[in-house]
PDB file of N, CA and C in Angstrom:
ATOM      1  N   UNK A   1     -23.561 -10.920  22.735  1.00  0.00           N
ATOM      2  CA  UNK A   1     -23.791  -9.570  23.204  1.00  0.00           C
ATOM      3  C   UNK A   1     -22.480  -8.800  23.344  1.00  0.00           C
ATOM      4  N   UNK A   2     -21.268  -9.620  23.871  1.00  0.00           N
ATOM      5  CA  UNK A   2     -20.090  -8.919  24.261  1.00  0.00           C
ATOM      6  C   UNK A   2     -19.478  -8.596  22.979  1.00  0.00           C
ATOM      7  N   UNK A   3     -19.595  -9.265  21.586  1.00  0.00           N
ATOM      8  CA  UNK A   3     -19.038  -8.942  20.132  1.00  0.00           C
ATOM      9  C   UNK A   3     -19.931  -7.526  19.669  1.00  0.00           C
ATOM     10  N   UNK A   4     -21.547  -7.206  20.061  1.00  0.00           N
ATOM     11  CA  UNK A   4     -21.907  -6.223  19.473  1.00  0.00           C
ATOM     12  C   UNK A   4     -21.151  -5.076  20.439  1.00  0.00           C
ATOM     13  N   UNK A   5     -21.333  -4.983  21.744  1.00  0.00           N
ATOM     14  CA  UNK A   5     -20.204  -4.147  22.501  1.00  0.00           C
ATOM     15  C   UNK A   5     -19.396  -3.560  21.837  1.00  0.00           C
ATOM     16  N   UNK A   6     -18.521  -4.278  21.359  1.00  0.00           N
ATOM     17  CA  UNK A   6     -17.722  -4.023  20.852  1.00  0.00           C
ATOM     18  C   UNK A   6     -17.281  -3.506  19.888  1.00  0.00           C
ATOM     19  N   UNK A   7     -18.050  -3.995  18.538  1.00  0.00           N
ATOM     20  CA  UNK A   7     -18.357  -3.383  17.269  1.00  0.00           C
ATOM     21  C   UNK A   7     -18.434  -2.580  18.072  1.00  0.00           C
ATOM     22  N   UNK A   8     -19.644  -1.753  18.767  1.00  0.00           N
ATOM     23  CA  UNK A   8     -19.988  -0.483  18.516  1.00  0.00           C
ATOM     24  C   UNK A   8     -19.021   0.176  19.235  1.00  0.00           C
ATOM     25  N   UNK A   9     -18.699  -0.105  20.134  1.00  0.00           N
ATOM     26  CA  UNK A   9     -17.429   0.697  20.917  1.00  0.00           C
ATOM     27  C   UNK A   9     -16.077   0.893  19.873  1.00  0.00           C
ATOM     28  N   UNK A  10     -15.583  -0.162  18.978  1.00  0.00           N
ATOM     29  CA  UNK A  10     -15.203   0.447  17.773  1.00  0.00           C
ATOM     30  C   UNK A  10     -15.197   1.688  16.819  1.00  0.00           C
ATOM     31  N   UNK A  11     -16.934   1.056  16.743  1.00  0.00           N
ATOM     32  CA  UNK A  11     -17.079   2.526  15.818  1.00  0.00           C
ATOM     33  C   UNK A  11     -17.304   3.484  16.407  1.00  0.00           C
ATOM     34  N   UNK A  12     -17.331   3.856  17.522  1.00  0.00           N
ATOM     35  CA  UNK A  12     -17.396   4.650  18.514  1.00  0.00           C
ATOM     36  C   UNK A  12     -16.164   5.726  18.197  1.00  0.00           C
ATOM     37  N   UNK A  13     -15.388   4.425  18.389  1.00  0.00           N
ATOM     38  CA  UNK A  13     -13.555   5.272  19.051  1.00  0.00           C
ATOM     39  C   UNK A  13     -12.547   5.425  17.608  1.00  0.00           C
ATOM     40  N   UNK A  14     -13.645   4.711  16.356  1.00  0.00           N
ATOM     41  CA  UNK A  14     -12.814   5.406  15.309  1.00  0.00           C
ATOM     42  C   UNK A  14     -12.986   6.467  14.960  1.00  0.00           C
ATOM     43  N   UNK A  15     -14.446   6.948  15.145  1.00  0.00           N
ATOM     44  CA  UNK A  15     -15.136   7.789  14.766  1.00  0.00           C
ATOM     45  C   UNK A  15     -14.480   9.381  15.962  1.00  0.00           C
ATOM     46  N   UNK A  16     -14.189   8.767  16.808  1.00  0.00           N
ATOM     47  CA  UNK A  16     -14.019   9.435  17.882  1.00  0.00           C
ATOM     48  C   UNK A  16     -12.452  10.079  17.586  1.00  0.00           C
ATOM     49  N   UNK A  17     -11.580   9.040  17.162  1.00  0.00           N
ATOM     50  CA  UNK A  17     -10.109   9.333  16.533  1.00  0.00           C
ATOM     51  C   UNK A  17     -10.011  10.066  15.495  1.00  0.00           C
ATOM     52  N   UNK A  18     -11.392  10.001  14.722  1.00  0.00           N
ATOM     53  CA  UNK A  18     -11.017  10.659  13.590  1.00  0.00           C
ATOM     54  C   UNK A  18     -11.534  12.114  13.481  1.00  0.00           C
ATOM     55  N   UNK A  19     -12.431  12.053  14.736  1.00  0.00           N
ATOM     56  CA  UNK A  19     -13.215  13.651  14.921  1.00  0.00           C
ATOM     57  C   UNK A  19     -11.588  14.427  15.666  1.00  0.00           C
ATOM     58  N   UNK A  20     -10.952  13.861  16.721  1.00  0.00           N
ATOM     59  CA  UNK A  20     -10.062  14.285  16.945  1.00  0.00           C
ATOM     60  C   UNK A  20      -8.719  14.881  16.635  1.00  0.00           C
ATOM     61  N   UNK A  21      -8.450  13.796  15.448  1.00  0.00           N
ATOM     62  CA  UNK A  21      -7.383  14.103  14.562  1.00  0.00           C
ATOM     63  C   UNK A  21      -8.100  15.337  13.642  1.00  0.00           C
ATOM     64  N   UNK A  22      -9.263  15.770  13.319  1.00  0.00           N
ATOM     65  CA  UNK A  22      -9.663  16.524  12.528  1.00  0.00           C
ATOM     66  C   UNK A  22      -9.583  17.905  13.313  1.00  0.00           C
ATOM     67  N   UNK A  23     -10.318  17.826  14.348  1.00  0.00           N
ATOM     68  CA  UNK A  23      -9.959  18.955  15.074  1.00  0.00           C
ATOM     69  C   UNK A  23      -8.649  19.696  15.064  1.00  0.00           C
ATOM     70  N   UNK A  24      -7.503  18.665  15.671  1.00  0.00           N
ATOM     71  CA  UNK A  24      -6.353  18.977  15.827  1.00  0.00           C
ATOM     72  C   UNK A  24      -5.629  19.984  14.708  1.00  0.00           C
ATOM     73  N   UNK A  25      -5.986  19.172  13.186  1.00  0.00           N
ATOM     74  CA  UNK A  25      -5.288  19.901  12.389  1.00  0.00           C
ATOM     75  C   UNK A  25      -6.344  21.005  11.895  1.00  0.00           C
ATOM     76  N   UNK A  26      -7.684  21.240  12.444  1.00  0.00           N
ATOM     77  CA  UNK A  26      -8.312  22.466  12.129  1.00  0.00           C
ATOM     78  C   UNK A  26      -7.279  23.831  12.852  1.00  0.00           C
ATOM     79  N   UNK A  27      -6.938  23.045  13.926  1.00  0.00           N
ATOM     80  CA  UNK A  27      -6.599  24.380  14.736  1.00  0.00           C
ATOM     81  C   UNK A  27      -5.313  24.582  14.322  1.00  0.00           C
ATOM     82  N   UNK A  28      -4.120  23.884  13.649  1.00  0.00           N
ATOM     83  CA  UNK A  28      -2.989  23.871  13.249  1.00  0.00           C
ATOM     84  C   UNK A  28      -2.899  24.197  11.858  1.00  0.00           C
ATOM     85  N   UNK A  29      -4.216  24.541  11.280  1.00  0.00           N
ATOM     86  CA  UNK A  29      -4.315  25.445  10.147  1.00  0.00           C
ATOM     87  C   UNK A  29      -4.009  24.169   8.488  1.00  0.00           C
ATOM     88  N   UNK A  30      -4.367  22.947   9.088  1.00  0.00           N
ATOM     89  CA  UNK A  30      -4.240  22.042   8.107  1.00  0.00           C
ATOM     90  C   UNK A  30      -2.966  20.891   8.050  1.00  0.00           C
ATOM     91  N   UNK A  31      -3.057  20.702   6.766  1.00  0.00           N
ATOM     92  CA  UNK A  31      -1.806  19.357   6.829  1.00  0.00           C
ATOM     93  C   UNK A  31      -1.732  19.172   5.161  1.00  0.00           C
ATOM     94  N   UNK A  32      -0.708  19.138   4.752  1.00  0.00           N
ATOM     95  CA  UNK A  32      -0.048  18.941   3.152  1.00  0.00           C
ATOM     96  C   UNK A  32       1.095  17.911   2.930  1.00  0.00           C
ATOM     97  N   UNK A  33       0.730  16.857   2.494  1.00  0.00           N
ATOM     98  CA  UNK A  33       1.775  15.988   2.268  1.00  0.00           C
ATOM     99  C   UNK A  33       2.413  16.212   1.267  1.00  0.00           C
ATOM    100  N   UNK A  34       3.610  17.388   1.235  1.00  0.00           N
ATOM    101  CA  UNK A  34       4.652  17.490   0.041  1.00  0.00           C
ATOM    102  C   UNK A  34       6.270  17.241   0.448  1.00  0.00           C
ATOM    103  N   UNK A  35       6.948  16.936  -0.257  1.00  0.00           N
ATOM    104  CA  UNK A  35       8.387  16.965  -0.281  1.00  0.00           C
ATOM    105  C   UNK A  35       8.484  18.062  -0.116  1.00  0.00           C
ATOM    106  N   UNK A  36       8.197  19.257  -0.597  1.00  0.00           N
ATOM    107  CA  UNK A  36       8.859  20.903   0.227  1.00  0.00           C
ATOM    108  C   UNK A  36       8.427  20.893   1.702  1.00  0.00           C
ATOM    109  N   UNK A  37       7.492  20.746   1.768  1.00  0.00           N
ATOM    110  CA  UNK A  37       7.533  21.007   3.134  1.00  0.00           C
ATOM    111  C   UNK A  37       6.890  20.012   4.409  1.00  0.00           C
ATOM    112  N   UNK A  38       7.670  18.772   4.123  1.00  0.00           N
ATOM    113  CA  UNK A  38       7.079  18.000   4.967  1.00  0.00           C
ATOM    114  C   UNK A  38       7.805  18.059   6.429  1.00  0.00           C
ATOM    115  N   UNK A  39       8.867  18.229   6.954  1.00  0.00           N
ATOM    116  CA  UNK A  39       9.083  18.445   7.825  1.00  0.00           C
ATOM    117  C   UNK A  39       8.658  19.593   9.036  1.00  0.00           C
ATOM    118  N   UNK A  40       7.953  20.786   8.435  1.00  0.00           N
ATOM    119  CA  UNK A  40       7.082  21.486   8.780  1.00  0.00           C
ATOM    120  C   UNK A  40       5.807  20.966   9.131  1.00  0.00           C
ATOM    121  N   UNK A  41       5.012  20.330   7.868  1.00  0.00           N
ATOM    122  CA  UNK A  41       4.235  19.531   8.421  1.00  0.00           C
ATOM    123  C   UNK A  41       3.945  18.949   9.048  1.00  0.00           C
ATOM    124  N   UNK A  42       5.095  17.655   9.759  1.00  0.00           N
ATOM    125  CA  UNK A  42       5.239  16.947  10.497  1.00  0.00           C
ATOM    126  C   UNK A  42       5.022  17.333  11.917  1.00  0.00           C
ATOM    127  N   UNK A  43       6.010  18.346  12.006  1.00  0.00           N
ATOM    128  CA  UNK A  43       6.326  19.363  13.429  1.00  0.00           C
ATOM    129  C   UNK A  43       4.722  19.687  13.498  1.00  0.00           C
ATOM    130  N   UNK A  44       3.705  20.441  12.713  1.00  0.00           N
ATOM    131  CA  UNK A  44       2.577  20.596  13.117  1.00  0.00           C
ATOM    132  C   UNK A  44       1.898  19.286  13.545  1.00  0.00           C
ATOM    133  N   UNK A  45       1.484  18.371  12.906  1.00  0.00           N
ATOM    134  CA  UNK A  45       0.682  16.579  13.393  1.00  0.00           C
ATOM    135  C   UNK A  45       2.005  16.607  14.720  1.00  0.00           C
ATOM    136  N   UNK A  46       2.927  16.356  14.899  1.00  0.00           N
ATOM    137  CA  UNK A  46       3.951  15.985  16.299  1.00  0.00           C
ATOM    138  C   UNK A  46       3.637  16.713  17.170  1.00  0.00           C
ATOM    139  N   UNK A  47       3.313  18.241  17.113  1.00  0.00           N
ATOM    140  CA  UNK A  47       3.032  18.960  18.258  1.00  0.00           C
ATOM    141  C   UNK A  47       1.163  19.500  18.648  1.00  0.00           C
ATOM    142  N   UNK A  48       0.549  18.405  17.811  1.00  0.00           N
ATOM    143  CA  UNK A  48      -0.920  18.527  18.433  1.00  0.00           C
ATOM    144  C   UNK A  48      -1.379  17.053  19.465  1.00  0.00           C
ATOM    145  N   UNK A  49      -1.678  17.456  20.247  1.00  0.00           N
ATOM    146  CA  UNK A  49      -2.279  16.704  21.435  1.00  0.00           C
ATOM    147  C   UNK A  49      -3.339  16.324  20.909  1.00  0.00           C
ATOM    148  N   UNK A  50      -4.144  16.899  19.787  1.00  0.00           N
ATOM    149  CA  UNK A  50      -5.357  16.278  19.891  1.00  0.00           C
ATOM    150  C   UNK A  50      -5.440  15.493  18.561  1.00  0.00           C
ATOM    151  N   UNK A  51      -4.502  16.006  17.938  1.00  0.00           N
ATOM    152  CA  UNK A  51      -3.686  14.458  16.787  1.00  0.00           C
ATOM    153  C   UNK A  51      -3.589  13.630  17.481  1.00  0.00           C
ATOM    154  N   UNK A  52      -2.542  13.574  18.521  1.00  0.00           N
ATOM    155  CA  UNK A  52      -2.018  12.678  19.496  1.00  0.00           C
ATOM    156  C   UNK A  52      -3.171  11.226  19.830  1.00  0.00           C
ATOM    157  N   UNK A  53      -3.976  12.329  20.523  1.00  0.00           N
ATOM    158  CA  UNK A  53      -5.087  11.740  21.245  1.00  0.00           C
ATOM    159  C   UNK A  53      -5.824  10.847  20.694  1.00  0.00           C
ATOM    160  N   UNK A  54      -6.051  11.488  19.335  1.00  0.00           N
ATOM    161  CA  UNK A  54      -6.973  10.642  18.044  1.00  0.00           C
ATOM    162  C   UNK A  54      -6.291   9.480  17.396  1.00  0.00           C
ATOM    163  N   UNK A  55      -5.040   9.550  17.408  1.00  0.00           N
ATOM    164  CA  UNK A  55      -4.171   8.086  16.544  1.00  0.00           C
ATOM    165  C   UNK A  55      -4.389   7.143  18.001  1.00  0.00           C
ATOM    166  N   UNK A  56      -4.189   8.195  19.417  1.00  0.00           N
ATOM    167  CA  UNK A  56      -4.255   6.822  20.137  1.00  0.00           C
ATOM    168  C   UNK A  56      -5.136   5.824  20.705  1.00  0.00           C
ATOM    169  N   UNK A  57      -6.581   6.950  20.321  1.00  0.00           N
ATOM    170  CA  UNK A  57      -7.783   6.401  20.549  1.00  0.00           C
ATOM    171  C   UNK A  57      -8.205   5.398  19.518  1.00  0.00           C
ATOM    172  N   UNK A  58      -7.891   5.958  18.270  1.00  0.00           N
ATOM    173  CA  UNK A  58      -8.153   5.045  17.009  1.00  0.00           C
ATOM    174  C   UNK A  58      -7.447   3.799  17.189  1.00  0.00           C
ATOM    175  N   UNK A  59      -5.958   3.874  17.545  1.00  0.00           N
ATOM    176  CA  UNK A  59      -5.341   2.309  17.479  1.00  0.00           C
ATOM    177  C   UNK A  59      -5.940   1.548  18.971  1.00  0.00           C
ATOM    178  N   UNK A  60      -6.287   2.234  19.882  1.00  0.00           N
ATOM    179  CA  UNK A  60      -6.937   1.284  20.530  1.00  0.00           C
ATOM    180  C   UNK A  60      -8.230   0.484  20.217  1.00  0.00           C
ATOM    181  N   UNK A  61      -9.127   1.248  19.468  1.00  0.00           N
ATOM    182  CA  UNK A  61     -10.109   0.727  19.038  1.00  0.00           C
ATOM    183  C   UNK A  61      -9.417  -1.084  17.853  1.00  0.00           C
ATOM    184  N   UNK A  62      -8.322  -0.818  17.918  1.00  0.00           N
ATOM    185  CA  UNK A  62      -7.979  -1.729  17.230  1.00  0.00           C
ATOM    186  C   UNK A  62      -7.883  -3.026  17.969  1.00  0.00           C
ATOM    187  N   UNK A  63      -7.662  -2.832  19.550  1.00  0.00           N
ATOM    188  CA  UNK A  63      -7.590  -3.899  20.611  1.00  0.00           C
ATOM    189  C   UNK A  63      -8.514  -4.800  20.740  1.00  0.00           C
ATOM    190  N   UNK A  64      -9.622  -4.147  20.686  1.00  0.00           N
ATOM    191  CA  UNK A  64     -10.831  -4.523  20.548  1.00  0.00           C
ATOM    192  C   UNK A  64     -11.006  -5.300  19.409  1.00  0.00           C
ATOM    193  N   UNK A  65     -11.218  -4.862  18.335  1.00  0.00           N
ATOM    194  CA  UNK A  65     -11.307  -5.112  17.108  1.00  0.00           C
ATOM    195  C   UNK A  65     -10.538  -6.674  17.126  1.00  0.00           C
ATOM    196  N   UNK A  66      -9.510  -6.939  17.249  1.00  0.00           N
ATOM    197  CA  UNK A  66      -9.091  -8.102  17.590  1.00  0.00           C
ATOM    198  C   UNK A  66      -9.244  -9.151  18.346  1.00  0.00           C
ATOM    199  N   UNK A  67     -10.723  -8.402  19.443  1.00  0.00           N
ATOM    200  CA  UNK A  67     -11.197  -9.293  20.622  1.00  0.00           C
ATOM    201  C   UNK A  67     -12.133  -9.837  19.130  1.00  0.00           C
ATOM    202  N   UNK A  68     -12.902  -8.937  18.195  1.00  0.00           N
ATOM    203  CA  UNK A  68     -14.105  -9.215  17.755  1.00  0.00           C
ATOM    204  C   UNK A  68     -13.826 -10.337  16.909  1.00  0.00           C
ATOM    205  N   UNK A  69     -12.364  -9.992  16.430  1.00  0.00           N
ATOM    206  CA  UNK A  69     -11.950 -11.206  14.703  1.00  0.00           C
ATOM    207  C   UNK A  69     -11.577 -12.326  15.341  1.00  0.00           C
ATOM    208  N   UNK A  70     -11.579 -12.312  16.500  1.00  0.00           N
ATOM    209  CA  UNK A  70     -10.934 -14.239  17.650  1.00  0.00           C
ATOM    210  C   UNK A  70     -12.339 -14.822  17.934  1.00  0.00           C
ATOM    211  N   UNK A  71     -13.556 -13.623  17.581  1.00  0.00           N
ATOM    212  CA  UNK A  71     -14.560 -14.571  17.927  1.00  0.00           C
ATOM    213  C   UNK A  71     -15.328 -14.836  17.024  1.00  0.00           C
ATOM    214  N   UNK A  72     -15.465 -14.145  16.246  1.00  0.00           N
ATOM    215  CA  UNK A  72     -16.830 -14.080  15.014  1.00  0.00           C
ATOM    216  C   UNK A  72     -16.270 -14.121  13.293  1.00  0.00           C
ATOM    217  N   UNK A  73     -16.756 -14.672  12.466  1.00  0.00           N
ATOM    218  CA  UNK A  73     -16.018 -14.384  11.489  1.00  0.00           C
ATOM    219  C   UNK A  73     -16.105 -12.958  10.248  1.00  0.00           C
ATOM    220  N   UNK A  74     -14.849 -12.888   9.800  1.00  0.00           N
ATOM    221  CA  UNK A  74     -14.615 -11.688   9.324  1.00  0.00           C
ATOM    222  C   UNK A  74     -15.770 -11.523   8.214  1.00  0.00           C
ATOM    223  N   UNK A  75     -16.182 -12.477   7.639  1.00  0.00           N
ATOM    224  CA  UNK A  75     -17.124 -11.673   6.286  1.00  0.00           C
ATOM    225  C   UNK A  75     -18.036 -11.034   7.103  1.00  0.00           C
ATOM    226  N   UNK A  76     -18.459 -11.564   8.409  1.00  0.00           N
ATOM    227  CA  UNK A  76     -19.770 -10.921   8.966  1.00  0.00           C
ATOM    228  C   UNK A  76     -19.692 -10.037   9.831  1.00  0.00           C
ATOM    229  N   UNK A  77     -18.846  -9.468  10.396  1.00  0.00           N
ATOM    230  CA  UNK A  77     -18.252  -8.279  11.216  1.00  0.00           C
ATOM    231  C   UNK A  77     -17.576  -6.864  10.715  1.00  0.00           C
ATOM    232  N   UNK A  78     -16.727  -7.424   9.420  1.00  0.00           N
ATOM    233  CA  UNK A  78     -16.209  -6.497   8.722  1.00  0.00           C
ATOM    234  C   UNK A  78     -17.369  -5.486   8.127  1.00  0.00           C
ATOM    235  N   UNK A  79     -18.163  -5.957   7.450  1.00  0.00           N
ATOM    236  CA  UNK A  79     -19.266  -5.071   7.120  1.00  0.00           C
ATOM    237  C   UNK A  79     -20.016  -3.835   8.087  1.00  0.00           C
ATOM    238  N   UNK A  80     -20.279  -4.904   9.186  1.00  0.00           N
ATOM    239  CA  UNK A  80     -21.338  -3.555  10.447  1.00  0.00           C
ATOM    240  C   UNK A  80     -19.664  -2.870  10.809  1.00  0.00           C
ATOM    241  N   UNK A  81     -18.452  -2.649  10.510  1.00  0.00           N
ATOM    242  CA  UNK A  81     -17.648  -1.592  10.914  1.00  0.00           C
ATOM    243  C   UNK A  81     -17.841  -0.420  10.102  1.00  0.00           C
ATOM    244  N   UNK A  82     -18.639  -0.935   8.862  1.00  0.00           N
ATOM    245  CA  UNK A  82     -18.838   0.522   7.589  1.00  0.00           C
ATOM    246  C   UNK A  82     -19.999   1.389   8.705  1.00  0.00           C
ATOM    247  N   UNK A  83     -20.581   0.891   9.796  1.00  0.00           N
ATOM    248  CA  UNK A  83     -21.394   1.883  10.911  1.00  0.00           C
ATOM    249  C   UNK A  83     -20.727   3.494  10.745  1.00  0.00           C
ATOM    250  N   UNK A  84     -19.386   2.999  10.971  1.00  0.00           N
ATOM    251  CA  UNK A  84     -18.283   4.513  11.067  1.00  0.00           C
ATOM    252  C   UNK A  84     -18.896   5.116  10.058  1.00  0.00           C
ATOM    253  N   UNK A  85     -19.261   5.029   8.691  1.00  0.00           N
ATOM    254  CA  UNK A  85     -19.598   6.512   7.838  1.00  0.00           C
ATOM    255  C   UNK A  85     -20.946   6.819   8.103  1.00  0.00           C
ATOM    256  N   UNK A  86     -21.764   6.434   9.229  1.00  0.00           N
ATOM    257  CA  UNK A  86     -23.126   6.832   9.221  1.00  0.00           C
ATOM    258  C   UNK A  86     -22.751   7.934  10.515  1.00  0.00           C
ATOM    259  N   UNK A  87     -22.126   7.280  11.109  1.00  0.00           N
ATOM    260  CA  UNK A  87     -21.553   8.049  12.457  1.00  0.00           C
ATOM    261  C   UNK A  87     -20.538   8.996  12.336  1.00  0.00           C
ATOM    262  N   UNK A  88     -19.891   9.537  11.323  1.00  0.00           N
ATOM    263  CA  UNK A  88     -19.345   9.955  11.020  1.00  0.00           C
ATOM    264  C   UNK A  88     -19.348  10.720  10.075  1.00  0.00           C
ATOM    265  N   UNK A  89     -20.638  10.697   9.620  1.00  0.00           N
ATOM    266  CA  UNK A  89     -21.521  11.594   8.706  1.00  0.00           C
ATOM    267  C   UNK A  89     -22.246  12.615   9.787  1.00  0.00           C
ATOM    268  N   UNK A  90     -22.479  12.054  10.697  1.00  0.00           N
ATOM    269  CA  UNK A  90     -23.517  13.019  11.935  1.00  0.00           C
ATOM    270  C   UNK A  90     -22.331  13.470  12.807  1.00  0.00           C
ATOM    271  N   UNK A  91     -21.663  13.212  12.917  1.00  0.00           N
ATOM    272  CA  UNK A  91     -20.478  13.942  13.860  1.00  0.00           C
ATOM    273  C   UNK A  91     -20.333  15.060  13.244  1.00  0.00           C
ATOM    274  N   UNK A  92     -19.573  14.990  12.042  1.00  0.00           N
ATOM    275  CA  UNK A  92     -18.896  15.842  10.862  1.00  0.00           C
ATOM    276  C   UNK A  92     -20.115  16.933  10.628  1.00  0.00           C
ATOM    277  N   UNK A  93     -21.270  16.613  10.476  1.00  0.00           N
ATOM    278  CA  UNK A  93     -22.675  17.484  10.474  1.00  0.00           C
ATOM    279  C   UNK A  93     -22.733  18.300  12.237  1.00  0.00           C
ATOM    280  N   UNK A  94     -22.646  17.564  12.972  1.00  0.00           N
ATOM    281  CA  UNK A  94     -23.227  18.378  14.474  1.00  0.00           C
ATOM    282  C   UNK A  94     -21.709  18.911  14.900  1.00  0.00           C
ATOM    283  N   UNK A  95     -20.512  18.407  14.519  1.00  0.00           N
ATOM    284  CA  UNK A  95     -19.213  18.878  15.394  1.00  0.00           C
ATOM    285  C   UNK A  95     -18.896  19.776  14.489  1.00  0.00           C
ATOM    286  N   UNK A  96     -18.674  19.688  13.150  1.00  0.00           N
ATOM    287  CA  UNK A  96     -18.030  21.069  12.580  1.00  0.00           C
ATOM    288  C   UNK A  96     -19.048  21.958  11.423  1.00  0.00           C
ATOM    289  N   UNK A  97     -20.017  21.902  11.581  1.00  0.00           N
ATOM    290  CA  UNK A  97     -21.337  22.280  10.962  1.00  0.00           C
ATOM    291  C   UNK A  97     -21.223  21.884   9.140  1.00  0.00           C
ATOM    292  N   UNK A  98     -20.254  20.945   8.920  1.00  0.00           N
ATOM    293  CA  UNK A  98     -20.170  20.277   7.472  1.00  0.00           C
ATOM    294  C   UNK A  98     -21.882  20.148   6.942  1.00  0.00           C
ATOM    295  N   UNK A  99     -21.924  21.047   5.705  1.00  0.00           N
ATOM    296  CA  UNK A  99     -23.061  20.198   4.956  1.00  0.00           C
ATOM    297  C   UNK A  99     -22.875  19.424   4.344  1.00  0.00           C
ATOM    298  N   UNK A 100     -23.950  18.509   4.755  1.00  0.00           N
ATOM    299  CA  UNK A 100     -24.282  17.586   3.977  1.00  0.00           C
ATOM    300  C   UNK A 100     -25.710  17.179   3.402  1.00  0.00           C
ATOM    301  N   UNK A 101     -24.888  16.326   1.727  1.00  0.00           N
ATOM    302  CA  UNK A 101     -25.921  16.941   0.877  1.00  0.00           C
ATOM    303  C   UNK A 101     -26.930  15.470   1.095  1.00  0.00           C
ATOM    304  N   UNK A 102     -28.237  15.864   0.209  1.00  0.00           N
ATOM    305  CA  UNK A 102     -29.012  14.962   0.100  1.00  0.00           C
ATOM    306  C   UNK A 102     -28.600  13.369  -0.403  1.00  0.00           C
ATOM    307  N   UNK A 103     -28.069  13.329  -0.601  1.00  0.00           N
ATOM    308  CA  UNK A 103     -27.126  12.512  -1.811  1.00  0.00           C
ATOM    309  C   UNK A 103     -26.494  11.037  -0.570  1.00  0.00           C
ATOM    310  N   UNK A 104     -25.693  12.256   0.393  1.00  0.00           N
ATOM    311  CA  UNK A 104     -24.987  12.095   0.941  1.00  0.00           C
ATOM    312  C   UNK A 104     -25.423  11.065   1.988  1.00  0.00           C
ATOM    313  N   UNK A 105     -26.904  11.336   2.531  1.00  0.00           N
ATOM    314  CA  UNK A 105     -28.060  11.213   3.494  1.00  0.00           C
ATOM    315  C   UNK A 105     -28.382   9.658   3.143  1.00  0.00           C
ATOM    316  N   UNK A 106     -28.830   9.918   1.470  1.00  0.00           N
ATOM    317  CA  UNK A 106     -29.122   8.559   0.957  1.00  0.00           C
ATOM    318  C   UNK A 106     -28.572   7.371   0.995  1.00  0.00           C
ATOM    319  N   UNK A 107     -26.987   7.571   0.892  1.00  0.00           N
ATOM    320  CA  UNK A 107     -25.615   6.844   1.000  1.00  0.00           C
ATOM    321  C   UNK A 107     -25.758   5.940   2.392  1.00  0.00           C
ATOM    322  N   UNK A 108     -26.052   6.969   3.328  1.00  0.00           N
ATOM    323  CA  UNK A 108     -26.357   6.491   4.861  1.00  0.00           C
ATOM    324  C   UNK A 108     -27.306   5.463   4.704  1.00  0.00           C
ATOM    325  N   UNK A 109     -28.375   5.728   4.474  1.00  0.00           N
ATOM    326  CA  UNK A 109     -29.342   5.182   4.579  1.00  0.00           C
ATOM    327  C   UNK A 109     -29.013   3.663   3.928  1.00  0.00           C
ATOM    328  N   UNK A 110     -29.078   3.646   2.300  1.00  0.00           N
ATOM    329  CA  UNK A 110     -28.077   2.232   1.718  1.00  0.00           C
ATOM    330  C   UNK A 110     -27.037   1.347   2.982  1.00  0.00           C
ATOM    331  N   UNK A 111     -26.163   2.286   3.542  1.00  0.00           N
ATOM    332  CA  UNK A 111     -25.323   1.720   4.732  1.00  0.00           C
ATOM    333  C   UNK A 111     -26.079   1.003   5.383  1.00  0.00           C
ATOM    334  N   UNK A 112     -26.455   2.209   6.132  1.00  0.00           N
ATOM    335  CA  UNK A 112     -27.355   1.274   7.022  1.00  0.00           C
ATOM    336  C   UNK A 112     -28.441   0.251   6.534  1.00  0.00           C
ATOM    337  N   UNK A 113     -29.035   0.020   5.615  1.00  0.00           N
ATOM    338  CA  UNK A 113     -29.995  -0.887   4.897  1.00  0.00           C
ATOM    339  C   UNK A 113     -28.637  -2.170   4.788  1.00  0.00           C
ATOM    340  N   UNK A 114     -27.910  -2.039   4.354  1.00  0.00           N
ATOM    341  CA  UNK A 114     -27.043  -3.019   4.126  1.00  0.00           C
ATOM    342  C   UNK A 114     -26.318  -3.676   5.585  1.00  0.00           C
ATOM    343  N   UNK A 115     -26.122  -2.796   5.973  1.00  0.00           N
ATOM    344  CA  UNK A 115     -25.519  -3.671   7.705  1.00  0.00           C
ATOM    345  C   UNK A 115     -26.682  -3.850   8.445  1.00  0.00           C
ATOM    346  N   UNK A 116     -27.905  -3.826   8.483  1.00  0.00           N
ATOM    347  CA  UNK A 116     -29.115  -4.549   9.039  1.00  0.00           C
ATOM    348  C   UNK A 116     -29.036  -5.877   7.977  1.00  0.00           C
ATOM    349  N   UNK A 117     -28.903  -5.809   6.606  1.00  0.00           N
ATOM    350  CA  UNK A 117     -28.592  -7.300   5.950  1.00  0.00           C
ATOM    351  C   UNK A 117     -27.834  -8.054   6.874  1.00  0.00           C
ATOM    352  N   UNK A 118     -26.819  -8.015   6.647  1.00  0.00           N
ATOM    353  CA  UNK A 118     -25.851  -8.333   7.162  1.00  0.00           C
ATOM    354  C   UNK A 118     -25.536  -9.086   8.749  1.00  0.00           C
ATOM    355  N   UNK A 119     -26.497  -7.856   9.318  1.00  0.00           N
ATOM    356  CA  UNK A 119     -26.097  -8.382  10.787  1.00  0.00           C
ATOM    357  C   UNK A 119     -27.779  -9.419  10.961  1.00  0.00           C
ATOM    358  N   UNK A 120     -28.410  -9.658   9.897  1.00  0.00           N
ATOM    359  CA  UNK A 120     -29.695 -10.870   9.941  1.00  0.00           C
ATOM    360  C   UNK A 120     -29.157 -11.817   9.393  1.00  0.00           C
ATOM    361  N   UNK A 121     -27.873 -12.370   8.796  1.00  0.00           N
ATOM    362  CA  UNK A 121     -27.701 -12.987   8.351  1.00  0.00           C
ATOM    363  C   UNK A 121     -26.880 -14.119   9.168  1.00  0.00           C
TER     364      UNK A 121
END
């Protein structure tokens, strides 16, 4: 019980890091990884808090994640972490009104059909 906890509190707080980090650079008007202007860039990701917030929520989810790989083995855990693009398909849909297409829906669905395999096995 304490390994599914966890998974999901995982995908919770990646999902959660990565809604955050997205935010951050919505409001900082984006992010471009070039040699002209990466030091600009930088200064924008260095001076958002809610970048901040999101790398530090995400690497914690990693703490965890390491409680899960000391107990269970990796072929069978690694899989239910792909949870994050189902959850992260509905975030991205309800937090920044992203459409998404039918296509997209289906993808989920496969996911999830496949990590119910997975976690019966």
């Amino acid at each position: 019980m304490r390994t599914a906890v966890y998974i999901l509190a995982c995908v919770t707080m990646l999902v959660a890091g990565q809604v955050l980090v997205k935010h951050g650079l919505n409001l900082k008007g984006g992010f471009s990884l070039s040699l002209a202007s990466f030091w600009p860039e930088l200064s924008k990701l260095l001076t958002s808090g809610y970048v901040w917030l999101g790398a530090i929520v995400t690497m914690s989810s990693g703490l965890l994640w390491m409680d899960v790989l000391s107990r269970k083995e990796l072929s069978f855990v690694y899989p239910l972490i792909s949870l994050t693009y189902v959850v992260s398909l509905i975030a991205s849909a309800l937090l920044f009104k992203e459409s998404i297409s039918l296509l997209r829906w289906l993808g989920v669905v496969v996911i999830c059909f496949g990590v119910y395999m997975v976690s019966r096995s």
